[in-house]
Protein backbone atom coordinates (compact mmCIF):
# COMPACT_ATOMS: atom_id res chain seq x y z
CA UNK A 1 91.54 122.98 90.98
CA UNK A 2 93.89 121.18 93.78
CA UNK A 3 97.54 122.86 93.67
CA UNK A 4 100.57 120.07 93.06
CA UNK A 5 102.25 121.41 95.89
CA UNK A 6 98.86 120.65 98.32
CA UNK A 7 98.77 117.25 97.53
CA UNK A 8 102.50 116.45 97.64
CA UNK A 9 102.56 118.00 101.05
CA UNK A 10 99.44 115.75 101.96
CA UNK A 11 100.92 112.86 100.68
CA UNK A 12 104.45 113.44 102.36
CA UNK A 13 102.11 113.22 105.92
CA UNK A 14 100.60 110.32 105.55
CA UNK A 15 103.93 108.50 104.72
CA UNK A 16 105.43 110.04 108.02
CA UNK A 17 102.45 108.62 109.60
CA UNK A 18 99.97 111.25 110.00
CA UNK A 19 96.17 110.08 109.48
CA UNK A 20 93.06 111.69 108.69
CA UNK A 21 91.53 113.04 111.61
CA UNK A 22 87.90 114.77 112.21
CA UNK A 23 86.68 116.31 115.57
CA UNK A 24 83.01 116.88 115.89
CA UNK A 25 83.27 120.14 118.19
CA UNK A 26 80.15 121.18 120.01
CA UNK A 27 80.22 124.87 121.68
CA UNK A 28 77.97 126.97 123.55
CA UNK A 29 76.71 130.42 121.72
CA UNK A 30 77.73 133.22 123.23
CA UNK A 31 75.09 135.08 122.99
CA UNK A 32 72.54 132.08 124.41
CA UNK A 33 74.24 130.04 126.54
CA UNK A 34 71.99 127.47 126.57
CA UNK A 35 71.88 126.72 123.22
CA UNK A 36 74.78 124.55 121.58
CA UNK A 37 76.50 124.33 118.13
CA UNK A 38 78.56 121.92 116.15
CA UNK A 39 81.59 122.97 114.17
CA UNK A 40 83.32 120.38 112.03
CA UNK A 41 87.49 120.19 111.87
CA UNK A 42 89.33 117.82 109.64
CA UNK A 43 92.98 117.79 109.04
CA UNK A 44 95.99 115.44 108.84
CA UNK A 45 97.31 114.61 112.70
CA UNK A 46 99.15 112.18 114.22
CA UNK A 47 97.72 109.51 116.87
CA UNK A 48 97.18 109.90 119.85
CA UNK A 49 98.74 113.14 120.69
CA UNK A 50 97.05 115.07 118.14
CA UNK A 51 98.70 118.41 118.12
CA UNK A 52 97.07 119.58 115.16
CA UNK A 53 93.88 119.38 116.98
CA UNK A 54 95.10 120.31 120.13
CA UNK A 55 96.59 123.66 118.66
CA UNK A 56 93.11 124.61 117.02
CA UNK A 57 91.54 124.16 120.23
CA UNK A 58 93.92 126.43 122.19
CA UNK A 59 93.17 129.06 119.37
CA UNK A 60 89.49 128.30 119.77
CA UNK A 61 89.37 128.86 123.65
CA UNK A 62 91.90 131.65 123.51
CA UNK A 63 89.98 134.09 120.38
CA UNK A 64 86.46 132.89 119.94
CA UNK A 65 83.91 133.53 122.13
CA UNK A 66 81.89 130.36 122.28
CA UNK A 67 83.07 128.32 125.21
CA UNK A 68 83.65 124.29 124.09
CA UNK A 69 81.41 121.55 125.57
CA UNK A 70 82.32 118.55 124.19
CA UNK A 71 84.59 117.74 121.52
CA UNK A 72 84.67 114.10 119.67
CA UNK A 73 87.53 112.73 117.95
CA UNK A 74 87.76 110.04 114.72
CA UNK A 75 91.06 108.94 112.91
CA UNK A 76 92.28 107.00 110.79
CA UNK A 77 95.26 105.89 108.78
CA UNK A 78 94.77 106.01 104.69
CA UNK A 79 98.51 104.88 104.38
CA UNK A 80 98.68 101.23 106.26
CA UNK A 81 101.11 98.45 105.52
CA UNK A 82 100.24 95.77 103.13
CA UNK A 83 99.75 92.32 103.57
CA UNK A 84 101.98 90.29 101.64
CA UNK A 85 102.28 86.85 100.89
CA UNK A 86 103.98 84.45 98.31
CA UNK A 87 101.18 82.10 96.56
CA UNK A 88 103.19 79.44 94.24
CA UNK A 89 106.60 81.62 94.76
CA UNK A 90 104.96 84.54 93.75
CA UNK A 91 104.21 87.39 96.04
CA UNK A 92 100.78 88.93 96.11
CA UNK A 93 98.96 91.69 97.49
CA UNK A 94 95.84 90.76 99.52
C-alpha cells in the first residue's frame, strides 16, 4: 500500500524538476578484495549535480566497508514539457 503523502512528495519533485535517477554502483568486498559487487540506487535527483547521489556516496565511503570502483549513472525526466500545436484553431497534444 503506497502512503498519499509518498506520492504527493514524489510528485511535488518532479514538477521542481527532479528526474528519476539510477546508479549502478560496483564495490570491492571487503573481505576479498578482488572480487566485486553491484548495488543498485534509485531515487529522485536533479541533473547534473546530483546531490542525492552524491550524499549516498559520501555515506557509502565514510560507514561501509567496501571501497567503490566504479559507479554508473542514468536519468531521466518523467515530467517534460508538451508539445503543443493548433490543428484547424484547435490546440492539440502530440
Amino acid at each position: 500500500m503506497v502512503e498519499k503523502d509518498a506520492v504527493s512528495e514524489n510528485l511535488g519533485k518532479q514538477v521542481l524538476g527532479y528526474g528519476l535517477t539510477t546508479a549502478e554502483i560496483v564495490y570491492r568486498c571487503p573481505d576479498s578484495q578482488w572480487l566485486l559487487q553491484t548495488y543498485v540506487w534509485q531515487d529522485y535527483d536533479l541533473f547534473p549535480n546530483f546531490p542525492a547521489l552524491k550524499d549516498f556516496l559520501a555515506f557509502w565511503q565514510q560507514e561501509l566497508d567496501g571501497p567503490l570502483f566504479a559507479v554508473t549513472v542514468a536519468h531521466s525526466k518523467l515530467i517534460k514539457p508538451t508539445e503543443l500545436r493548433a490543428v484547424d484553431g484547435v490546440f492539440r497534444l502530440h
